[in-house]
PDB file of N, CA and C in Angstrom:
ATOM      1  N   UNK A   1      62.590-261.827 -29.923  1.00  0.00           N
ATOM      2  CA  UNK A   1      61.811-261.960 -31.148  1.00  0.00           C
ATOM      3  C   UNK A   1      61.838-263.428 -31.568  1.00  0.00           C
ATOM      4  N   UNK A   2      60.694-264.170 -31.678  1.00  0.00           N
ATOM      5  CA  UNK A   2      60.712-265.327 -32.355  1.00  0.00           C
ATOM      6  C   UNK A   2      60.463-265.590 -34.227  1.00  0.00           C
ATOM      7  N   UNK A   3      61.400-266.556 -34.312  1.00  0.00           N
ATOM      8  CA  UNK A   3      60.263-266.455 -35.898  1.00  0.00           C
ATOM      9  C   UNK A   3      59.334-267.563 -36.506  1.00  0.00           C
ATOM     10  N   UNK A   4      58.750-267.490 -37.032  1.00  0.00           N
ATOM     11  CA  UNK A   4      57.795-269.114 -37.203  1.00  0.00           C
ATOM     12  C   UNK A   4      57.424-268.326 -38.983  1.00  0.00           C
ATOM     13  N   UNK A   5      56.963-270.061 -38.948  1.00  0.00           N
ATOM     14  CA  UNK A   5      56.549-270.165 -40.533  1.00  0.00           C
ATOM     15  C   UNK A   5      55.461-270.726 -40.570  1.00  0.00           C
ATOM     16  N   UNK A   6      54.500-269.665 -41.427  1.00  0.00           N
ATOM     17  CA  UNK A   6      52.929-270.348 -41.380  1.00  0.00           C
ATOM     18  C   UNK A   6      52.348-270.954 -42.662  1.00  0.00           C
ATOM     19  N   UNK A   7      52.098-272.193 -42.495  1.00  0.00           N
ATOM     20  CA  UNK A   7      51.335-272.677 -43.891  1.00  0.00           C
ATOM     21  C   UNK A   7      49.870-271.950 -43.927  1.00  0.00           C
ATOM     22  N   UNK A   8      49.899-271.410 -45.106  1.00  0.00           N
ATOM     23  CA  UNK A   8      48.316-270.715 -45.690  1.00  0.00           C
ATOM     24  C   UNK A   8      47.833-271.120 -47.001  1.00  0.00           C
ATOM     25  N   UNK A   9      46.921-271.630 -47.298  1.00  0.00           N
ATOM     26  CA  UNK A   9      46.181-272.508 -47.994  1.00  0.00           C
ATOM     27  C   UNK A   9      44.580-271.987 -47.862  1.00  0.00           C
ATOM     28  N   UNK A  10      43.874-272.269 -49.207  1.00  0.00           N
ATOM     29  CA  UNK A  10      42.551-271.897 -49.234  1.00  0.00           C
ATOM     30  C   UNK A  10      42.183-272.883 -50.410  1.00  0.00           C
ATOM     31  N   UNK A  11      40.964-273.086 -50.406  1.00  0.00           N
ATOM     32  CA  UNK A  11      40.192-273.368 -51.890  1.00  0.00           C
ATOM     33  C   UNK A  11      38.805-273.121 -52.440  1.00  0.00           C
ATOM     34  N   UNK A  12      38.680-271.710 -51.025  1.00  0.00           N
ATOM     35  CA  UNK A  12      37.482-271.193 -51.238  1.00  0.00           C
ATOM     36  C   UNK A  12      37.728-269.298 -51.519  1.00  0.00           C
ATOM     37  N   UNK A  13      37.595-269.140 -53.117  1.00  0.00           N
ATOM     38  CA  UNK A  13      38.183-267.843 -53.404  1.00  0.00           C
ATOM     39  C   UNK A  13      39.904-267.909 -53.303  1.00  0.00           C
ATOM     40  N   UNK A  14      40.578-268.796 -53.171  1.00  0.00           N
ATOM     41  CA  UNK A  14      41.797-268.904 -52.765  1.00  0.00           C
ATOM     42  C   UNK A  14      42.529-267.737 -53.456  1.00  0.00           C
ATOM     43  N   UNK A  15      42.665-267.085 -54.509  1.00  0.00           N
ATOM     44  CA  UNK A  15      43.406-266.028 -54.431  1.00  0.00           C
ATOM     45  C   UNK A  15      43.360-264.903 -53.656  1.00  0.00           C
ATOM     46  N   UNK A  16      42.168-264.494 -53.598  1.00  0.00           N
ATOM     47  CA  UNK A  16      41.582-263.454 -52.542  1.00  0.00           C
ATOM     48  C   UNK A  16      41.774-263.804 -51.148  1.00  0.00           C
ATOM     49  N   UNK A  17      41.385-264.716 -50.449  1.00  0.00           N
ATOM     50  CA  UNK A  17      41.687-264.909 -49.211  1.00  0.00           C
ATOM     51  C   UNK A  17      43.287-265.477 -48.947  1.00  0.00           C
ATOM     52  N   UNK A  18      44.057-265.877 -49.616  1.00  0.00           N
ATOM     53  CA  UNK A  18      45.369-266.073 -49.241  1.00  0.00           C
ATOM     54  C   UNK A  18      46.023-264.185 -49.362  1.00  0.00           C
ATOM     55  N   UNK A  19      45.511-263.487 -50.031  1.00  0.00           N
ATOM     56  CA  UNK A  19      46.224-261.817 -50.022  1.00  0.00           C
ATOM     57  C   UNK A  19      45.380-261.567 -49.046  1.00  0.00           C
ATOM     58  N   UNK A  20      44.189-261.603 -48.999  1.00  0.00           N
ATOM     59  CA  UNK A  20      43.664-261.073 -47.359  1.00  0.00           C
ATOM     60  C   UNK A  20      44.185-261.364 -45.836  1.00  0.00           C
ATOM     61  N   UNK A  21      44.482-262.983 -45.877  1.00  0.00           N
ATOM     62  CA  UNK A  21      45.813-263.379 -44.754  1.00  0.00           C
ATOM     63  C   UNK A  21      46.960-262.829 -44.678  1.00  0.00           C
ATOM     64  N   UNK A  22      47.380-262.430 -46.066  1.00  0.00           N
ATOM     65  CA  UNK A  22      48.970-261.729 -45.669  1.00  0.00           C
ATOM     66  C   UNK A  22      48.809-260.616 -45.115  1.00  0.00           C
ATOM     67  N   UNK A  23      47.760-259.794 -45.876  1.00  0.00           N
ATOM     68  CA  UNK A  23      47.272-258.285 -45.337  1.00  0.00           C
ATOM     69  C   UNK A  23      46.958-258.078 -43.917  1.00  0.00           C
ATOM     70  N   UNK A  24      46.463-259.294 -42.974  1.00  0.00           N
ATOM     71  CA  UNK A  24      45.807-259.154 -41.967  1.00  0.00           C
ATOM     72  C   UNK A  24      47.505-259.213 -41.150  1.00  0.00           C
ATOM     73  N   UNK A  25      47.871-260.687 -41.799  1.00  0.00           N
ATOM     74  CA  UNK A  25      49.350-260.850 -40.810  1.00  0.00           C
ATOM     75  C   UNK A  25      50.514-259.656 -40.703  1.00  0.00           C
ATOM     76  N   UNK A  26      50.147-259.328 -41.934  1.00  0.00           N
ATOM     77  CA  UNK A  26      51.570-258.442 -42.075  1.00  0.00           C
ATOM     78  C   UNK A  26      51.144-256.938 -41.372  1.00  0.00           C
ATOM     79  N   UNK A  27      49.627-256.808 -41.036  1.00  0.00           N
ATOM     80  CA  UNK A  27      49.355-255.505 -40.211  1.00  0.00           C
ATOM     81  C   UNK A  27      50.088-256.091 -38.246  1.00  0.00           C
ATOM     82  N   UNK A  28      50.314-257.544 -38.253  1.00  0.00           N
ATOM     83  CA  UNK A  28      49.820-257.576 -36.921  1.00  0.00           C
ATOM     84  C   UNK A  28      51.570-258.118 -36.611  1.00  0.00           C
ATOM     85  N   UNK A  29      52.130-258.695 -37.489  1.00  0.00           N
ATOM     86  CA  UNK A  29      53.751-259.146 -37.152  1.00  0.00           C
ATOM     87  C   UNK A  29      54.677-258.707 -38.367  1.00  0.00           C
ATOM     88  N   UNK A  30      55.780-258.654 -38.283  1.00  0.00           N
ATOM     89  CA  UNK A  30      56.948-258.584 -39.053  1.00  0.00           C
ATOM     90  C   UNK A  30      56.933-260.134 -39.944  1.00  0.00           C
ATOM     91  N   UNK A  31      56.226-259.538 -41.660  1.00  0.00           N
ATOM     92  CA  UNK A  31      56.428-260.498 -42.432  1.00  0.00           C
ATOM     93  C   UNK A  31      57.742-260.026 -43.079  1.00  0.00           C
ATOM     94  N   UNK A  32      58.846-261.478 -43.031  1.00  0.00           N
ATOM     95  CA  UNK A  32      59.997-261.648 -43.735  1.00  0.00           C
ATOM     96  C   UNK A  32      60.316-261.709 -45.389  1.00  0.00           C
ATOM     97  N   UNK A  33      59.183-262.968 -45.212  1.00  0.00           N
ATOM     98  CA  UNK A  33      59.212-263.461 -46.844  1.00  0.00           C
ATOM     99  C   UNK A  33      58.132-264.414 -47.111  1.00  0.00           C
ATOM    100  N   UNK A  34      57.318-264.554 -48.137  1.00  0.00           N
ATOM    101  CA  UNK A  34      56.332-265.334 -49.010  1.00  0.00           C
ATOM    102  C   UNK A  34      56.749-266.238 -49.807  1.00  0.00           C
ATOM    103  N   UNK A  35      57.208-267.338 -49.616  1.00  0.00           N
ATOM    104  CA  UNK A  35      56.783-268.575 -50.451  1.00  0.00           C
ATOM    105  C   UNK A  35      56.089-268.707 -51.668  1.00  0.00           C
ATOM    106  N   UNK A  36      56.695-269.384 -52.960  1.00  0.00           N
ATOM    107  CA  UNK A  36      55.837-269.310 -53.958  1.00  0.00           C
ATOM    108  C   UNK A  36      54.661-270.262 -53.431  1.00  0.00           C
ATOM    109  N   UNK A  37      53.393-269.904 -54.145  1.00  0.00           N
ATOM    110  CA  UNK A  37      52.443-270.571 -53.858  1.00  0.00           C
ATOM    111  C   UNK A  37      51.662-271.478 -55.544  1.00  0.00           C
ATOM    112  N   UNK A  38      51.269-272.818 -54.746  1.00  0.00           N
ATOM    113  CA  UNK A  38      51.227-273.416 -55.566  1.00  0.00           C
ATOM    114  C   UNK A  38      50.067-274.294 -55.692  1.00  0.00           C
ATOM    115  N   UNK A  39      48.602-274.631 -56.649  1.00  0.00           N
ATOM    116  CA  UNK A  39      47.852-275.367 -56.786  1.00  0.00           C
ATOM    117  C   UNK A  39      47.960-276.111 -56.638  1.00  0.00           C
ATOM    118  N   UNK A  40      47.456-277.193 -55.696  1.00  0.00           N
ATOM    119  CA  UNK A  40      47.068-278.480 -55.104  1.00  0.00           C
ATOM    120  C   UNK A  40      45.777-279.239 -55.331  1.00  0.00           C
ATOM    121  N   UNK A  41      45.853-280.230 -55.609  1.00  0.00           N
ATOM    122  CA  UNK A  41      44.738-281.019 -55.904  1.00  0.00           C
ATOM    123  C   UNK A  41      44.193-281.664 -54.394  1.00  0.00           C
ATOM    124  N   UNK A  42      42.828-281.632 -53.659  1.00  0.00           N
ATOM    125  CA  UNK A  42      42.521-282.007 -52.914  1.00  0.00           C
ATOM    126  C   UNK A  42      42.801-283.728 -52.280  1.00  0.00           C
ATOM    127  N   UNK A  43      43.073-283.641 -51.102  1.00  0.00           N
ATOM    128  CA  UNK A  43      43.137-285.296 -50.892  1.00  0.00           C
ATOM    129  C   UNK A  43      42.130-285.334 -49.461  1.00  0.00           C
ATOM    130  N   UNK A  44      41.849-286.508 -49.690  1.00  0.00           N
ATOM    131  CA  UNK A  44      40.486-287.372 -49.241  1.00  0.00           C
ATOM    132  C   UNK A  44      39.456-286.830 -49.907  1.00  0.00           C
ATOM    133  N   UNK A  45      39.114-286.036 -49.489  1.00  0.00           N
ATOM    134  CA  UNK A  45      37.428-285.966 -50.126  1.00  0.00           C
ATOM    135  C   UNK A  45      37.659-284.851 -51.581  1.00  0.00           C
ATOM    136  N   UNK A  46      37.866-285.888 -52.678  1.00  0.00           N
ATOM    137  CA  UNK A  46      38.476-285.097 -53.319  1.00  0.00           C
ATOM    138  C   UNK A  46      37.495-284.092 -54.288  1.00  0.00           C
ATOM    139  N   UNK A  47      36.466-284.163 -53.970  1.00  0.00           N
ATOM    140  CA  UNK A  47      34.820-283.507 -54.893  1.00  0.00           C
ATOM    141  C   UNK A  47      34.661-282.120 -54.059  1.00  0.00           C
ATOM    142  N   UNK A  48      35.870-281.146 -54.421  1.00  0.00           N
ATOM    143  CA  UNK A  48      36.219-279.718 -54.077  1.00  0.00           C
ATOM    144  C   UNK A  48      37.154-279.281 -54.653  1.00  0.00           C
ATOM    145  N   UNK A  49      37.165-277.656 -55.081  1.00  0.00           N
ATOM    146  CA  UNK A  49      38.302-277.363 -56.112  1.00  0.00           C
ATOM    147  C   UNK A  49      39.481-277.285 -55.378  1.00  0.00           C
ATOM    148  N   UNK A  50      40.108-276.714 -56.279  1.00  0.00           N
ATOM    149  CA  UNK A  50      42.001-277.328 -55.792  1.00  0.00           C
ATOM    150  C   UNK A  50      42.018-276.244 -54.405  1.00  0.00           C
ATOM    151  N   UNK A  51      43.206-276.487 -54.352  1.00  0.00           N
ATOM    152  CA  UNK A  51      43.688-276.013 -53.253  1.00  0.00           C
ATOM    153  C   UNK A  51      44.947-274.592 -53.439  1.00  0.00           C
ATOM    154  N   UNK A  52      45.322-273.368 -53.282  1.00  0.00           N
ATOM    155  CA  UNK A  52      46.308-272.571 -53.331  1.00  0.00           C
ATOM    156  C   UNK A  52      47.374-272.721 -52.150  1.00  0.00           C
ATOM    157  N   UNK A  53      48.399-273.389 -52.047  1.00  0.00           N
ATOM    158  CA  UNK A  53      48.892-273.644 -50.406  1.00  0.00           C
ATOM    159  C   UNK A  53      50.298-272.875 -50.625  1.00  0.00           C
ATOM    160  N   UNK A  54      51.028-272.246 -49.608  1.00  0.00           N
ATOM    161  CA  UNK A  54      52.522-271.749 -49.764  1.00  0.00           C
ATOM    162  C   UNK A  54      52.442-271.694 -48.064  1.00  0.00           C
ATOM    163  N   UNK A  55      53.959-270.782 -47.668  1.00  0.00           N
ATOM    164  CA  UNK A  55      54.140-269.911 -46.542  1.00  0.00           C
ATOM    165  C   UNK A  55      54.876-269.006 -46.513  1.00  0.00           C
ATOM    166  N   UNK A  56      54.165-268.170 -45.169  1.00  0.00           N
ATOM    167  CA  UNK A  56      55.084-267.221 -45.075  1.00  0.00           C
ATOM    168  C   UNK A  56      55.854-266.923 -43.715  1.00  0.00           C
ATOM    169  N   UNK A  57      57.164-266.375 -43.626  1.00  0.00           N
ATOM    170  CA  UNK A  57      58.005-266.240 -42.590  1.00  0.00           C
ATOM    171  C   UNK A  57      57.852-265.086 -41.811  1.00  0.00           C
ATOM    172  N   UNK A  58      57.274-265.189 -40.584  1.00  0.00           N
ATOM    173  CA  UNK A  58      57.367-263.592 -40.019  1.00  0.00           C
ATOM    174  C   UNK A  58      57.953-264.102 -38.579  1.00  0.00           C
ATOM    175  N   UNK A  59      58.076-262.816 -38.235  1.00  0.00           N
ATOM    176  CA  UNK A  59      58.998-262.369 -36.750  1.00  0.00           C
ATOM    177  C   UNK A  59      57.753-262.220 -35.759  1.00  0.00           C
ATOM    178  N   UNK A  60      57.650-262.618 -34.678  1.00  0.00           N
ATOM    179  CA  UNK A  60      56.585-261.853 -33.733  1.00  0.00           C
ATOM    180  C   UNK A  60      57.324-262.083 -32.304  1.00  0.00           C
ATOM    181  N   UNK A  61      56.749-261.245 -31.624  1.00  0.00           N
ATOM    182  CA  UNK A  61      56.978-261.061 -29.760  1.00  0.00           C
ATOM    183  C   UNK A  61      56.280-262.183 -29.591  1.00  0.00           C
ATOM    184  N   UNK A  62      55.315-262.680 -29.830  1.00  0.00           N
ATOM    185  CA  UNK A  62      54.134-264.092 -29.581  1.00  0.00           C
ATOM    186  C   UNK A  62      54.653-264.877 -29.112  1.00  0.00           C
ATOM    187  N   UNK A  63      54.251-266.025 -28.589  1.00  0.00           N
ATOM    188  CA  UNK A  63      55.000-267.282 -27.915  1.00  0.00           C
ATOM    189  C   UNK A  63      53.887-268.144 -28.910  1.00  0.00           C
ATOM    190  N   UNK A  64      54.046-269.771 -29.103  1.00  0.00           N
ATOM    191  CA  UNK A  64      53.756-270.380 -29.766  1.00  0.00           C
ATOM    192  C   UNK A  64      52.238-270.206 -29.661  1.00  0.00           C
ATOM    193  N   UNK A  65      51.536-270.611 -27.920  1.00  0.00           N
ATOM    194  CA  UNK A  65      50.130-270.143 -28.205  1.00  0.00           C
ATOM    195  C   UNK A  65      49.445-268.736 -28.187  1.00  0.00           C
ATOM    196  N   UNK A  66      50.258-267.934 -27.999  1.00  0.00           N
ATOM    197  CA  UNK A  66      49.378-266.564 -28.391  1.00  0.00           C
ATOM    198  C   UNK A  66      49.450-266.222 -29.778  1.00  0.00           C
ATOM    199  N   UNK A  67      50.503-266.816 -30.665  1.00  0.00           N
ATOM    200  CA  UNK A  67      50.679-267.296 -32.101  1.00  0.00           C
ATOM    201  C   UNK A  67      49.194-267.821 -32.702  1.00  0.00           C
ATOM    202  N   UNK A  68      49.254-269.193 -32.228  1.00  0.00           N
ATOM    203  CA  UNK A  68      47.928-269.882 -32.554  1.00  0.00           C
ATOM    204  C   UNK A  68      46.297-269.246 -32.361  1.00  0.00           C
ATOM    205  N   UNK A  69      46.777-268.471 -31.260  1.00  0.00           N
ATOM    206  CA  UNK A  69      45.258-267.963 -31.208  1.00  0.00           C
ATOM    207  C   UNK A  69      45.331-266.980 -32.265  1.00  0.00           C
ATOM    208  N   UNK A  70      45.991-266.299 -32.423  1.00  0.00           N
ATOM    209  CA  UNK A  70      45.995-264.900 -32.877  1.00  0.00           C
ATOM    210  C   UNK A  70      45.490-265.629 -34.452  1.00  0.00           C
ATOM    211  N   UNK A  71      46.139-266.500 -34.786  1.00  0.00           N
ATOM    212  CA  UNK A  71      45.934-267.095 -36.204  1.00  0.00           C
ATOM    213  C   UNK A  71      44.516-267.531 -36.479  1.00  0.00           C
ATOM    214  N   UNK A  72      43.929-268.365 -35.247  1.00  0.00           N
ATOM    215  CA  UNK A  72      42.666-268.949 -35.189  1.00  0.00           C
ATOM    216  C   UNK A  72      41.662-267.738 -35.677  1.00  0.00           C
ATOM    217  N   UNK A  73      41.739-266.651 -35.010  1.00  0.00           N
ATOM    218  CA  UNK A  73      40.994-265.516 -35.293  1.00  0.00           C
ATOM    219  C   UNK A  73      41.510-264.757 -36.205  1.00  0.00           C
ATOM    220  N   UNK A  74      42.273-264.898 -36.832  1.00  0.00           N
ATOM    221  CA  UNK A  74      42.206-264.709 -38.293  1.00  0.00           C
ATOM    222  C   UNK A  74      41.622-265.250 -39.116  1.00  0.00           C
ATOM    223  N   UNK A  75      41.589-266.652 -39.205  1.00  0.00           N
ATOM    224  CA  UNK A  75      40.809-267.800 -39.731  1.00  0.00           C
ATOM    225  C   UNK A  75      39.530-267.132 -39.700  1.00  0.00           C
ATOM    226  N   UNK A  76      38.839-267.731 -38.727  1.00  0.00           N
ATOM    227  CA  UNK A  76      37.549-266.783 -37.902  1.00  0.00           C
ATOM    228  C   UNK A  76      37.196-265.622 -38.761  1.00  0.00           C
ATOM    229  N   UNK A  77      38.114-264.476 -38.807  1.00  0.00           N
ATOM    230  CA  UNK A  77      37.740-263.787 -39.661  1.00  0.00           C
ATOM    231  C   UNK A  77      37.151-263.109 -41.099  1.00  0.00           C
ATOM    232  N   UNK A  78      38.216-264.157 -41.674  1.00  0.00           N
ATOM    233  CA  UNK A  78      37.857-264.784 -43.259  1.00  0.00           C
ATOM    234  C   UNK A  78      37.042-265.631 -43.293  1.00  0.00           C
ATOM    235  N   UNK A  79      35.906-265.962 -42.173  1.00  0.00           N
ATOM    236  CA  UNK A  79      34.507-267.042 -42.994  1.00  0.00           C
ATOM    237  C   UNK A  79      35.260-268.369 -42.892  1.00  0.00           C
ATOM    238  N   UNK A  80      36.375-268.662 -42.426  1.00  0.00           N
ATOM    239  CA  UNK A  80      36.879-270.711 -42.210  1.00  0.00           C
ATOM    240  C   UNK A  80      35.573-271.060 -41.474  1.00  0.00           C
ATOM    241  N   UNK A  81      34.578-271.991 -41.603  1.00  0.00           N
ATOM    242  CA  UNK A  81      34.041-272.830 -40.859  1.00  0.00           C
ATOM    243  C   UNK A  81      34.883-273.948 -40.558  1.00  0.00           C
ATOM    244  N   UNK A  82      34.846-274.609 -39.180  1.00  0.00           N
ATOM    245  CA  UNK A  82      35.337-275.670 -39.072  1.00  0.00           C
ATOM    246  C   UNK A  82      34.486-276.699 -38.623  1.00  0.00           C
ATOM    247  N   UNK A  83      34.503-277.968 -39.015  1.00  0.00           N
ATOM    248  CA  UNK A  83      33.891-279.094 -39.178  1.00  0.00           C
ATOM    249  C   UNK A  83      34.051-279.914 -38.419  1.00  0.00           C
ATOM    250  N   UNK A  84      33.355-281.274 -38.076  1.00  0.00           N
ATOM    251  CA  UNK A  84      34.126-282.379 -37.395  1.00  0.00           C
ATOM    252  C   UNK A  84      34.433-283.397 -39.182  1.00  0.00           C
ATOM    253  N   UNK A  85      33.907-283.294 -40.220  1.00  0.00           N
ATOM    254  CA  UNK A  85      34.180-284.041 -41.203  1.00  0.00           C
ATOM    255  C   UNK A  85      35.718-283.620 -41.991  1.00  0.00           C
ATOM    256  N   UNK A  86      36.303-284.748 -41.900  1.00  0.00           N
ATOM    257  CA  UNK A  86      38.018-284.472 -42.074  1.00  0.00           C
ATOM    258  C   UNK A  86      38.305-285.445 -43.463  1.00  0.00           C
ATOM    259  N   UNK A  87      38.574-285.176 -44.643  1.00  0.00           N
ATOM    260  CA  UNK A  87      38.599-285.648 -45.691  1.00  0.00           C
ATOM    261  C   UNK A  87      37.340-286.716 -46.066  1.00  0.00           C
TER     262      UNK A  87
END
């Protein structure tokens, strides 16, 4: 069993989609524990609302990249577009 810690952050609907990530993770690995989570003010491009960021600790059989994928398509799932524009 490995354990890892995932930063989860939103600032689109961020309350709703940070409980929809736990819901998705915690169907798919052994969540430990949740992190308080805490409003963040955007950096670089700062003309977007704040940010909700924490983590949470879970257990999985996964190895680091079947981890990452599994996460990516979670992302994926919840509507993340990803960009080449980075702050």
């Amino acid at each position: 069993m490995n354990s890892a810690v995932i930063s989860v952050g939103s600032n689109i609907e961020p309350e709703k989609n940070v409980e929809r990530a736990r819901e998705i993770i915690s169907s798919q690995e052994r969540l430990v524990s949740v992190s308080r989570f805490v409003k963040t003010r955007p950096v670089g491009l700062k003309d977007q609302p704040d940010f909700l960021n924490g983590a949470f600790l879970i257990e999985t059989e996964k190895d680091a990249d079947e981890l990452r994928a599994s996460l990516k398509a979670i992302e994926k799932r919840l509507g993340r577009k990803r960009t080449s524009e980075k702050y």
